[in-house]
PDB file of N, CA and C in Angstrom:
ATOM      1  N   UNK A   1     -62.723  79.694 168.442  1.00  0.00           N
ATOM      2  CA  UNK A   1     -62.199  79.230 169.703  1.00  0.00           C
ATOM      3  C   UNK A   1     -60.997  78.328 169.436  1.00  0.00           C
ATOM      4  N   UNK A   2     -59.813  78.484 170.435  1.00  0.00           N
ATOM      5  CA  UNK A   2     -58.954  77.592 170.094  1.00  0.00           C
ATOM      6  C   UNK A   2     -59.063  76.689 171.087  1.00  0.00           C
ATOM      7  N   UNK A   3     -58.469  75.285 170.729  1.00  0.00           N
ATOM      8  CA  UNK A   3     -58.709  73.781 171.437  1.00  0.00           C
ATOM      9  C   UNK A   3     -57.018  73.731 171.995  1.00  0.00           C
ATOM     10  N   UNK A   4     -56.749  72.704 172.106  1.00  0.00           N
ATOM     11  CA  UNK A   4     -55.710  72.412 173.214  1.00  0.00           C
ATOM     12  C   UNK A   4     -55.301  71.694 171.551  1.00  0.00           C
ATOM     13  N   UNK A   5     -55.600  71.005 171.260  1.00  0.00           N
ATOM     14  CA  UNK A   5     -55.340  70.141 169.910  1.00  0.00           C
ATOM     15  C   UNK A   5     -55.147  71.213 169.010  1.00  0.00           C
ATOM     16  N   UNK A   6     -55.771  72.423 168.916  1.00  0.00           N
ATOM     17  CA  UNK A   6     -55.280  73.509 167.922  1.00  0.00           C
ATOM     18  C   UNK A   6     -53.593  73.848 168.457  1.00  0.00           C
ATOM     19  N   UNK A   7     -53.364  74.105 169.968  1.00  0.00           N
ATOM     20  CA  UNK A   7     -52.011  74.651 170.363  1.00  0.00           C
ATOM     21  C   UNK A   7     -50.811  73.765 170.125  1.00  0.00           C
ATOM     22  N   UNK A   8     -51.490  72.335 170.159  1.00  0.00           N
ATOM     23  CA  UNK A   8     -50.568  71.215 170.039  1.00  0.00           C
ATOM     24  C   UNK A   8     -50.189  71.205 168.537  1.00  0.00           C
ATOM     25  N   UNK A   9     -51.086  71.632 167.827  1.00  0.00           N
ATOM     26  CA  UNK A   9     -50.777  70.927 166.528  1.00  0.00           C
ATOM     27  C   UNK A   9     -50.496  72.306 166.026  1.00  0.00           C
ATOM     28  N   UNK A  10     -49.877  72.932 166.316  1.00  0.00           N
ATOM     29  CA  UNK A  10     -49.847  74.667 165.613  1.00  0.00           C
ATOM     30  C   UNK A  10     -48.505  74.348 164.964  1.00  0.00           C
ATOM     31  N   UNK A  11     -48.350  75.015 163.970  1.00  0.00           N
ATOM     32  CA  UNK A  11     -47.386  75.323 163.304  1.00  0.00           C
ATOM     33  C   UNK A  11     -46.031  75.960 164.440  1.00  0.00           C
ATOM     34  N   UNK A  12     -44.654  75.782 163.875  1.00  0.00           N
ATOM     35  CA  UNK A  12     -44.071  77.080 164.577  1.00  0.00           C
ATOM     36  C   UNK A  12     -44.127  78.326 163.829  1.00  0.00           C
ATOM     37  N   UNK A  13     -44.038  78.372 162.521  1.00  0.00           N
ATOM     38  CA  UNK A  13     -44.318  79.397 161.764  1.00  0.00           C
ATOM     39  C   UNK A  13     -45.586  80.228 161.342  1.00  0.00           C
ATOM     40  N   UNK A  14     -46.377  79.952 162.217  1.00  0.00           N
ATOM     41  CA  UNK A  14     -47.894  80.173 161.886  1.00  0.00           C
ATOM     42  C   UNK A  14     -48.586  79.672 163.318  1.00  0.00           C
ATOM     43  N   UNK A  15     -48.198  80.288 164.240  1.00  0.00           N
ATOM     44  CA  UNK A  15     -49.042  79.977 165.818  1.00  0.00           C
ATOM     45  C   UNK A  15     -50.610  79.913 165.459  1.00  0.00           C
ATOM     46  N   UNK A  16     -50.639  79.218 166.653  1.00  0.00           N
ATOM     47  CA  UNK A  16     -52.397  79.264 166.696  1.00  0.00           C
ATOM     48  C   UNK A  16     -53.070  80.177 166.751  1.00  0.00           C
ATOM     49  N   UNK A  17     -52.437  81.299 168.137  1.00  0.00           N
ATOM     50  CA  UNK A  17     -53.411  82.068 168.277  1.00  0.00           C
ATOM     51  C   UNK A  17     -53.477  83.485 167.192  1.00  0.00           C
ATOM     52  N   UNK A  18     -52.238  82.974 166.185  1.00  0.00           N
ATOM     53  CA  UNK A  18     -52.545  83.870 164.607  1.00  0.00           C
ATOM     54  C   UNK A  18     -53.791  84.035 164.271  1.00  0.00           C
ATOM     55  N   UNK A  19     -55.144  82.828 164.541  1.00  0.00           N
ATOM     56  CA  UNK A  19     -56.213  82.841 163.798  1.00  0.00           C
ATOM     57  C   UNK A  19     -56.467  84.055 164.930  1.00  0.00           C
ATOM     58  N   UNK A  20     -56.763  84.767 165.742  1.00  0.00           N
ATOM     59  CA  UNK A  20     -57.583  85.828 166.148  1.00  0.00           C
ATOM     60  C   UNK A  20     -56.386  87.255 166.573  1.00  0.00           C
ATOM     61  N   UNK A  21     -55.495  87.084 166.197  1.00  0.00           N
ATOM     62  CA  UNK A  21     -54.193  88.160 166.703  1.00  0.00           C
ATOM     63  C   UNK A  21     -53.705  88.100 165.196  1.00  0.00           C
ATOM     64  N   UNK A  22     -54.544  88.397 164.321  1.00  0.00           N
ATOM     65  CA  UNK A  22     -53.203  88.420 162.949  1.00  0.00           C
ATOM     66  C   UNK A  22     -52.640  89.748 162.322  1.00  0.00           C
ATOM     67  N   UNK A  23     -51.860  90.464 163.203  1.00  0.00           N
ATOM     68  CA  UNK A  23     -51.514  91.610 163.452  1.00  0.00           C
ATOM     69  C   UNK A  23     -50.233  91.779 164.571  1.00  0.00           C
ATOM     70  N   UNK A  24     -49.567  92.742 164.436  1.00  0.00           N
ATOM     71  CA  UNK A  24     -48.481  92.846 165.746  1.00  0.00           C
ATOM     72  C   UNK A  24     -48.823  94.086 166.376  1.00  0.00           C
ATOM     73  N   UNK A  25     -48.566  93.558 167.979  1.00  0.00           N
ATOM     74  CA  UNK A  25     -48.684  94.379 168.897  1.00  0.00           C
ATOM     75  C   UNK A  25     -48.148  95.637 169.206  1.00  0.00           C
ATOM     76  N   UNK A  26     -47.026  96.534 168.385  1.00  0.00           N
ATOM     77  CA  UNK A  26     -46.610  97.438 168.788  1.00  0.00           C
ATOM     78  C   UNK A  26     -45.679  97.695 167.057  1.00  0.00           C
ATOM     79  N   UNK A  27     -45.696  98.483 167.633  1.00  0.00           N
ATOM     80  CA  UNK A  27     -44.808  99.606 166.097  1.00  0.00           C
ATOM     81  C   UNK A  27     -44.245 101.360 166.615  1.00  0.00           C
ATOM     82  N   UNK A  28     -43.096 101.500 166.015  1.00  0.00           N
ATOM     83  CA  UNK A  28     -42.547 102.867 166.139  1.00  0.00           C
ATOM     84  C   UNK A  28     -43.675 104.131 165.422  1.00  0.00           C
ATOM     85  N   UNK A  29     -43.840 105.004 166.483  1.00  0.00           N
ATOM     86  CA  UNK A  29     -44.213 106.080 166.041  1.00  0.00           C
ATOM     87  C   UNK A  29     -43.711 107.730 165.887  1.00  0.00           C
ATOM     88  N   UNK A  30     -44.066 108.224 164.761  1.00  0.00           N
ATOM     89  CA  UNK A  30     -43.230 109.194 164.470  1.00  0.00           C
ATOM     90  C   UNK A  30     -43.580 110.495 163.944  1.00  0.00           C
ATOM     91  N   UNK A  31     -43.181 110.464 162.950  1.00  0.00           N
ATOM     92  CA  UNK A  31     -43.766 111.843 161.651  1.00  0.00           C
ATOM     93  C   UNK A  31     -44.833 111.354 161.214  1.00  0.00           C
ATOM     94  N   UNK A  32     -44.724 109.842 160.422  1.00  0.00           N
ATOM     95  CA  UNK A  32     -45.405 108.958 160.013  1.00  0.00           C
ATOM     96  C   UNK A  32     -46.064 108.218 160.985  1.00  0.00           C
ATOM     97  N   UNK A  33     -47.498 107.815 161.080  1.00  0.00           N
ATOM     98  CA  UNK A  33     -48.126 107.120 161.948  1.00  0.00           C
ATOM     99  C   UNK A  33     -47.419 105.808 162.435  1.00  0.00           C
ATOM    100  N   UNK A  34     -46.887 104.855 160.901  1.00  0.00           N
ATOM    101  CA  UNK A  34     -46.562 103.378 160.782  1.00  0.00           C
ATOM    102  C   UNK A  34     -44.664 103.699 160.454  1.00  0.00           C
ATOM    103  N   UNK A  35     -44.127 104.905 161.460  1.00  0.00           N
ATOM    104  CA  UNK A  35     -43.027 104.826 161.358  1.00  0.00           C
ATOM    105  C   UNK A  35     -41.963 103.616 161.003  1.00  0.00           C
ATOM    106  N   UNK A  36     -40.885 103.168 160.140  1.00  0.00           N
ATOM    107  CA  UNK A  36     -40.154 102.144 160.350  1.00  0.00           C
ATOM    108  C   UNK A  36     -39.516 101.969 161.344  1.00  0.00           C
ATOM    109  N   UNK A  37     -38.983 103.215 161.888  1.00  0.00           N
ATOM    110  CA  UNK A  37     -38.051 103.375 162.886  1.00  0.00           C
ATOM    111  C   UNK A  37     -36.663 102.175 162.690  1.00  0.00           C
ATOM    112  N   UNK A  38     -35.780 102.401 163.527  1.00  0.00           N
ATOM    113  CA  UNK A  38     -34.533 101.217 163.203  1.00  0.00           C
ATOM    114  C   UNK A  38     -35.177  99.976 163.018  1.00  0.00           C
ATOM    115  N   UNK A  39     -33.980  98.918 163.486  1.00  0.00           N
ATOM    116  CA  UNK A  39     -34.739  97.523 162.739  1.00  0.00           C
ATOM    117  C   UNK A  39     -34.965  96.927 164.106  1.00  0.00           C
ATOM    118  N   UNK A  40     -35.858  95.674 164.243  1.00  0.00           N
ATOM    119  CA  UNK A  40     -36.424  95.293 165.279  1.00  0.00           C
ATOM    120  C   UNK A  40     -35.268  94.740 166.189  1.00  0.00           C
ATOM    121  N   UNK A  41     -33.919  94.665 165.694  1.00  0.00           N
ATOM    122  CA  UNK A  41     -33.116  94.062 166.590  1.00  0.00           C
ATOM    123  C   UNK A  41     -31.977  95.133 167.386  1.00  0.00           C
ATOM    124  N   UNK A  42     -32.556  96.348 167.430  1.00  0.00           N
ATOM    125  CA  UNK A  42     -31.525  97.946 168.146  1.00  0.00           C
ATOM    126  C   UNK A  42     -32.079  97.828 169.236  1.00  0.00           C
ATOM    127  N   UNK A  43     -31.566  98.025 170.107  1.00  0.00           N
ATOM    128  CA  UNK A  43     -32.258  98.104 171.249  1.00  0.00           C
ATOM    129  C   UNK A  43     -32.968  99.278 170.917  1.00  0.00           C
ATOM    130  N   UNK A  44     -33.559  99.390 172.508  1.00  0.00           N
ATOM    131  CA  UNK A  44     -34.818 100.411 172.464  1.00  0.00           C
ATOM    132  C   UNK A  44     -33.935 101.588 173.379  1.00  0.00           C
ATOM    133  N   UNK A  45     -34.410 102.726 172.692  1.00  0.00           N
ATOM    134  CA  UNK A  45     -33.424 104.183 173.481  1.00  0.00           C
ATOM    135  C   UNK A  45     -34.513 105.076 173.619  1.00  0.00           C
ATOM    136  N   UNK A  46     -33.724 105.964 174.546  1.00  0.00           N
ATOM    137  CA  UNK A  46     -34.564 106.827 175.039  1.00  0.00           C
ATOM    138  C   UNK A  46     -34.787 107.906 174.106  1.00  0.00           C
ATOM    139  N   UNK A  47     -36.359 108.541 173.985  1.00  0.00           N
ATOM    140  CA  UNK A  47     -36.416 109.427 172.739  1.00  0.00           C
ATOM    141  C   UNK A  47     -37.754 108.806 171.897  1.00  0.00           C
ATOM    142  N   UNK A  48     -37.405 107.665 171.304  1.00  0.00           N
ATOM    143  CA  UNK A  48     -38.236 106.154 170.800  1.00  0.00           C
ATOM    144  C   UNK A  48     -39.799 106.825 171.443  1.00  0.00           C
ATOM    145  N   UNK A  49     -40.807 106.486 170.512  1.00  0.00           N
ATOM    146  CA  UNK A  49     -42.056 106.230 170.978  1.00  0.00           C
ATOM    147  C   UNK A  49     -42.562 105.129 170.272  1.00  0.00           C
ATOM    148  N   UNK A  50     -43.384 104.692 171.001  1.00  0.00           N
ATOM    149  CA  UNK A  50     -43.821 103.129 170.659  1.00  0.00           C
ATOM    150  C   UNK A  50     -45.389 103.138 170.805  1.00  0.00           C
ATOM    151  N   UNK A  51     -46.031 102.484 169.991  1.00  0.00           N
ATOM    152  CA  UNK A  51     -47.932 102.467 169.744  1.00  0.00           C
ATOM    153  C   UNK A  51     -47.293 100.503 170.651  1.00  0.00           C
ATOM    154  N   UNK A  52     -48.357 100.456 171.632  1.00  0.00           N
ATOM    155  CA  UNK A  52     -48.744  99.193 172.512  1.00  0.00           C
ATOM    156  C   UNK A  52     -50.410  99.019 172.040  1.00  0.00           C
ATOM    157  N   UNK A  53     -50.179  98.320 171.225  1.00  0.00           N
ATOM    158  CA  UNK A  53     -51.935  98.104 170.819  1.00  0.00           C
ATOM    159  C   UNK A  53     -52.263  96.663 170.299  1.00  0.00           C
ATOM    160  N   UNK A  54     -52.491  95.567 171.219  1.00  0.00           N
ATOM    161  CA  UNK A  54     -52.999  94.919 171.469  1.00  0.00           C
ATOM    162  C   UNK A  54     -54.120  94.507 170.465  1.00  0.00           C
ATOM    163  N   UNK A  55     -54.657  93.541 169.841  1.00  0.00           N
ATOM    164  CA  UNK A  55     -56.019  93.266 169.641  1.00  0.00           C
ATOM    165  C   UNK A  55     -56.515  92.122 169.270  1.00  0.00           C
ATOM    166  N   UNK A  56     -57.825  91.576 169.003  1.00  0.00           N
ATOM    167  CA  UNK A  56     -58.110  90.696 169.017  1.00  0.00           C
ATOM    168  C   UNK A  56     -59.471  90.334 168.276  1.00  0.00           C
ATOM    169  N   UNK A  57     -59.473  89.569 167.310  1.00  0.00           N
ATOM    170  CA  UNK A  57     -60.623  89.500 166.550  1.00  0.00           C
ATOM    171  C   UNK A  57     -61.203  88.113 166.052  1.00  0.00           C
ATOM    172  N   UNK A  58     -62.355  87.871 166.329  1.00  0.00           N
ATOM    173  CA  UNK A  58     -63.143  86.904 166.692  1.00  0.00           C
ATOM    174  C   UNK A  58     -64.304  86.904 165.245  1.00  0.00           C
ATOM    175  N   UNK A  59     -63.664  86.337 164.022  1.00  0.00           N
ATOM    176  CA  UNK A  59     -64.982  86.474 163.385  1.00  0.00           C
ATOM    177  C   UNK A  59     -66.151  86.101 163.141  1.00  0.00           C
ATOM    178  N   UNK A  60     -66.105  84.663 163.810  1.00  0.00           N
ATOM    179  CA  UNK A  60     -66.845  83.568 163.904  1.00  0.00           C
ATOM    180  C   UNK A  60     -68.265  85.006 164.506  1.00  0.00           C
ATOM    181  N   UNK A  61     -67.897  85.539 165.229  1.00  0.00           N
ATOM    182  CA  UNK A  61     -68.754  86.089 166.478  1.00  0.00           C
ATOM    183  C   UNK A  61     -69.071  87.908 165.751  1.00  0.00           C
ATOM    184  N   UNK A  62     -67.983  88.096 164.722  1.00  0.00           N
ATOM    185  CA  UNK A  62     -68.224  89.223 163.865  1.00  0.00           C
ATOM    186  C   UNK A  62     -67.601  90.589 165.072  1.00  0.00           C
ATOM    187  N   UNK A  63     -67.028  90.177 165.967  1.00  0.00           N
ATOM    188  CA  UNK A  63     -66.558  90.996 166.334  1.00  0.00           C
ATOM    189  C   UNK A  63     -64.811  91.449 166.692  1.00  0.00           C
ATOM    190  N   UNK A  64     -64.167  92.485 167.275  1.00  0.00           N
ATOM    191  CA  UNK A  64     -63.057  92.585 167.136  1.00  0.00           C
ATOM    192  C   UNK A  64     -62.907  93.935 168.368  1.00  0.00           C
ATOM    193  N   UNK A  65     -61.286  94.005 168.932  1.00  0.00           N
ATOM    194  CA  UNK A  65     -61.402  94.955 170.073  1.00  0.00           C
ATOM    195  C   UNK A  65     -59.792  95.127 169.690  1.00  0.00           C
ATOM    196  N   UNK A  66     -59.192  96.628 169.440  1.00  0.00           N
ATOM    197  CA  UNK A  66     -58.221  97.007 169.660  1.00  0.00           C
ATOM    198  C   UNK A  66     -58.134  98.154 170.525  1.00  0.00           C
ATOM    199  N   UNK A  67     -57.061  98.288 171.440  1.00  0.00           N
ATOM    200  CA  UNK A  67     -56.677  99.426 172.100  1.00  0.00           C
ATOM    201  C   UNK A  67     -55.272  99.853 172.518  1.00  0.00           C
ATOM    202  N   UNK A  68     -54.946 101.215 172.335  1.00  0.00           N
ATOM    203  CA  UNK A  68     -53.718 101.545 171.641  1.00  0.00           C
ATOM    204  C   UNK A  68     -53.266 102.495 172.758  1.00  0.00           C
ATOM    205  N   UNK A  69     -52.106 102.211 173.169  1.00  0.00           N
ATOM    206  CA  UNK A  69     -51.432 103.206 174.163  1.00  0.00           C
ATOM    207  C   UNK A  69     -50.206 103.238 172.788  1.00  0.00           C
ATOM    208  N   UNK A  70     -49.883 104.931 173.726  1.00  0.00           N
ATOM    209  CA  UNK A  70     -48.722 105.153 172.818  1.00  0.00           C
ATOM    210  C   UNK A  70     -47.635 105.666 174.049  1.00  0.00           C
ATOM    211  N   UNK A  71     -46.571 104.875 173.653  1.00  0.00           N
ATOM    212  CA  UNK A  71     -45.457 105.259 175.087  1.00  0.00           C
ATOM    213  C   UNK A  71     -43.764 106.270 174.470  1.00  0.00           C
ATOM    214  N   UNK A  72     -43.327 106.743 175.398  1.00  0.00           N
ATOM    215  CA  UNK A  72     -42.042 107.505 175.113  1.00  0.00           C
ATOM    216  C   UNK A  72     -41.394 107.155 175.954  1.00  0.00           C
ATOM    217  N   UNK A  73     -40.437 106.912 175.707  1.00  0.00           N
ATOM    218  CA  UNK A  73     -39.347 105.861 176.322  1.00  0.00           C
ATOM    219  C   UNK A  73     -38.538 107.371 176.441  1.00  0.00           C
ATOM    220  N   UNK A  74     -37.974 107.299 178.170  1.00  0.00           N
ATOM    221  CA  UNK A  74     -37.300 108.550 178.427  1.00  0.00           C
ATOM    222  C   UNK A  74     -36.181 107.300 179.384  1.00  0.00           C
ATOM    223  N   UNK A  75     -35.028 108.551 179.283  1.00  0.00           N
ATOM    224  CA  UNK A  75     -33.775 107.800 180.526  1.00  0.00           C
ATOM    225  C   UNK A  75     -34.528 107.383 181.985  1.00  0.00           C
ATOM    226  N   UNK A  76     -35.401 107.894 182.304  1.00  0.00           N
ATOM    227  CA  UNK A  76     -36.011 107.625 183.149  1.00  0.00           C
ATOM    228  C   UNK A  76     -37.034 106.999 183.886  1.00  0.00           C
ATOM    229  N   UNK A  77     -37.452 106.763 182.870  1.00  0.00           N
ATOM    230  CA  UNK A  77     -38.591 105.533 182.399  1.00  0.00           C
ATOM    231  C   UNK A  77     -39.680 105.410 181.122  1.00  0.00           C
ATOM    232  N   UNK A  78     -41.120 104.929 181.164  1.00  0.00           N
ATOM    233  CA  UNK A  78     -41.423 105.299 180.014  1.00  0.00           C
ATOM    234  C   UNK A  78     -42.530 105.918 180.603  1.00  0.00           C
ATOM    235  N   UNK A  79     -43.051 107.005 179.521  1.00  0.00           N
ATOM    236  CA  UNK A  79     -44.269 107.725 179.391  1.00  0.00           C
ATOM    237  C   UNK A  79     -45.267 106.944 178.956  1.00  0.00           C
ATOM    238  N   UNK A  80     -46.584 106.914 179.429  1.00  0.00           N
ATOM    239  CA  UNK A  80     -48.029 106.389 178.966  1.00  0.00           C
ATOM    240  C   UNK A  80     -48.316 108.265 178.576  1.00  0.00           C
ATOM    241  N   UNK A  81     -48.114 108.315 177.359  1.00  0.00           N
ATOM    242  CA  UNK A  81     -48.767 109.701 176.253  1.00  0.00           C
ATOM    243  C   UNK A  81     -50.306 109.173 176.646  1.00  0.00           C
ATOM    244  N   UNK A  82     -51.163 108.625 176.827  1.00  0.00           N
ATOM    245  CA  UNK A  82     -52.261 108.097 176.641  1.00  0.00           C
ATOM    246  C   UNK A  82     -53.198 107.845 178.145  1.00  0.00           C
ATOM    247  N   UNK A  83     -52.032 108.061 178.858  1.00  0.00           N
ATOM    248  CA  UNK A  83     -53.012 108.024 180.557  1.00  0.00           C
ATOM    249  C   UNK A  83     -54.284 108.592 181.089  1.00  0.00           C
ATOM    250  N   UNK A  84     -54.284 109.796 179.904  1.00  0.00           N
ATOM    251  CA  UNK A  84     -55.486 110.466 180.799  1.00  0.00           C
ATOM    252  C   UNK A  84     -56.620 110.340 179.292  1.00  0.00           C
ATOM    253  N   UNK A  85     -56.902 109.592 178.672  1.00  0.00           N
ATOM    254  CA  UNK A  85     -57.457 109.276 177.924  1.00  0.00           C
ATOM    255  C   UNK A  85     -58.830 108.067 178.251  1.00  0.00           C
ATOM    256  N   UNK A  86     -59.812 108.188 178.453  1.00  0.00           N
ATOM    257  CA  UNK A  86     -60.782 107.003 178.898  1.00  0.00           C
ATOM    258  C   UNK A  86     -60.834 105.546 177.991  1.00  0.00           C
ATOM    259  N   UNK A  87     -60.777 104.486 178.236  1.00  0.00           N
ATOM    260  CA  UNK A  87     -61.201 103.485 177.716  1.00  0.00           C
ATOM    261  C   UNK A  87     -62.263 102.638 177.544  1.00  0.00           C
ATOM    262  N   UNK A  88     -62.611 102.690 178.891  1.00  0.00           N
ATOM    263  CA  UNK A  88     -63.909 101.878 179.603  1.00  0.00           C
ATOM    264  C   UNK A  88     -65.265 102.527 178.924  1.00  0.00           C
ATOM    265  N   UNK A  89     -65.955 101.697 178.523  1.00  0.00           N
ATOM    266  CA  UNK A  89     -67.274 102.466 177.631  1.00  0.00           C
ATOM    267  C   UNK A  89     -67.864 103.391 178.260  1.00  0.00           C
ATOM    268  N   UNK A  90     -67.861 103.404 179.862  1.00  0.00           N
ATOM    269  CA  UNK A  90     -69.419 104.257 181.007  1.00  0.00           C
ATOM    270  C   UNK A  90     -68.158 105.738 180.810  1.00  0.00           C
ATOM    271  N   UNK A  91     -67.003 105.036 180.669  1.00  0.00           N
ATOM    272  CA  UNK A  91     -66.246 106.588 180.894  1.00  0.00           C
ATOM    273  C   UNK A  91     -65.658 107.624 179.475  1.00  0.00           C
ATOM    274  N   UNK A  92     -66.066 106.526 178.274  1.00  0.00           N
ATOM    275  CA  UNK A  92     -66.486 107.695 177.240  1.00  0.00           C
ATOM    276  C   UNK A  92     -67.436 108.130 177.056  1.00  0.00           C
ATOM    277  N   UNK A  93     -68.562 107.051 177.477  1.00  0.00           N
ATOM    278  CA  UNK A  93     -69.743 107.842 177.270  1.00  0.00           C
ATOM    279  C   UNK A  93     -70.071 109.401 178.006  1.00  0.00           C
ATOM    280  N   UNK A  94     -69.601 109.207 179.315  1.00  0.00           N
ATOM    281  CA  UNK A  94     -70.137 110.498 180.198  1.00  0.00           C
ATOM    282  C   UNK A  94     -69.187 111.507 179.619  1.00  0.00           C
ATOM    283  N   UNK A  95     -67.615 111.621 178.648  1.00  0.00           N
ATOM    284  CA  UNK A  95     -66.987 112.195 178.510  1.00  0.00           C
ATOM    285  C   UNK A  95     -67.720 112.403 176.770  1.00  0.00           C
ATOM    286  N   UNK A  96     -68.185 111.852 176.455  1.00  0.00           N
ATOM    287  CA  UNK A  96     -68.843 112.480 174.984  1.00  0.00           C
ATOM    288  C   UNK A  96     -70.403 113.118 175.589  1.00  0.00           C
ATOM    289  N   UNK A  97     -70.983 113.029 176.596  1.00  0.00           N
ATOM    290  CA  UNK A  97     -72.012 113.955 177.334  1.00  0.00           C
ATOM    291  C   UNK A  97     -71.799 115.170 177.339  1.00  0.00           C
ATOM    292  N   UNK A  98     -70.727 114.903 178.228  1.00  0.00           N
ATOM    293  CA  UNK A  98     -69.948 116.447 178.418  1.00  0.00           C
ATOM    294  C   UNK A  98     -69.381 117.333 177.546  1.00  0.00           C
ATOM    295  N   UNK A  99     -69.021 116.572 176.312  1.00  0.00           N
ATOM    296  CA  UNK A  99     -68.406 117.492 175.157  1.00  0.00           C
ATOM    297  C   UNK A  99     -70.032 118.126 174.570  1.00  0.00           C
ATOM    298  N   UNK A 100     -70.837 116.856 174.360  1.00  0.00           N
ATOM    299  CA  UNK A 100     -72.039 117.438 173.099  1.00  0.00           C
ATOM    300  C   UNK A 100     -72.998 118.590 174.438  1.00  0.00           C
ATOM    301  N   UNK A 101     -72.581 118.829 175.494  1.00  0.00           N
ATOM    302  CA  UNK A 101     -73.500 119.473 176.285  1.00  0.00           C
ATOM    303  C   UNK A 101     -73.669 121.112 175.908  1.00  0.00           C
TER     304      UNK A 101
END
C-alpha cells in the first residue's frame, strides 16, 4: 500500500507508484511481439499499432492483474483490434463453456 508520506517522499527518478507498476504501459507492435518501432519521441502515425496494457502487482497480497488492448492508429482514428474480445471473468467463463461444449 502506498501512504501519502510514500508520494511525498518519492524519488523523481524512481516514483512511488514504481513499487506496484514496475513495467510500462504500452509498446509498438509488429512482426515482433516487443517491436522497437521508432524512438519514443516521433510522433505517432497512422499505420503504428500500439499494445495499451496496463498492470498492476501487489506482492505483499501475491497477486497481480494485466490487461492488454492492442490499437491501430488509422488517419481516422484509432482501432481497438481487441473490442470483441471478453475481459470480465462471468464473460470468459460462459465463452470457454461454449467452446469446450
Amino acid at each position: 500500500m502506498l501512504t501519502k508520506a510514500d508520494v511525498k517522499n518519492e524519488d523523481p527518478q524512481n516514483r512511488a507508484y514504481r513499487k506496484y507498476t514496475y513495467h510500462g504501459i504500452s509498446h509498438h507492435l509488429g512482426i515482433d511481439v516487443h517491436d522497437l518501432g521508432p524512438n519514443f519521441y516521433q510522433p505517432i502515425k497512422a499505420g503504428m499499432v500500439f499494445t495499451i496494457e496496463p498492470g498492476i502487482y501487489i506482492e505483499e497480497e501475491q497477486m497481480g492483474i494485466r490487461i492488454e488492448n492492442n490499437f491501430w492508429i488509422t488517419k481516422n482514428g484509432n482501432i481497438d483490434l481487441m473490442k470483441n474480445i471478453p475481459i470480465e471473468a462471468d464473460d470468459i467463463e460462459r465463452l470457454m463453456k461454449k467452446v469446450s461444449s
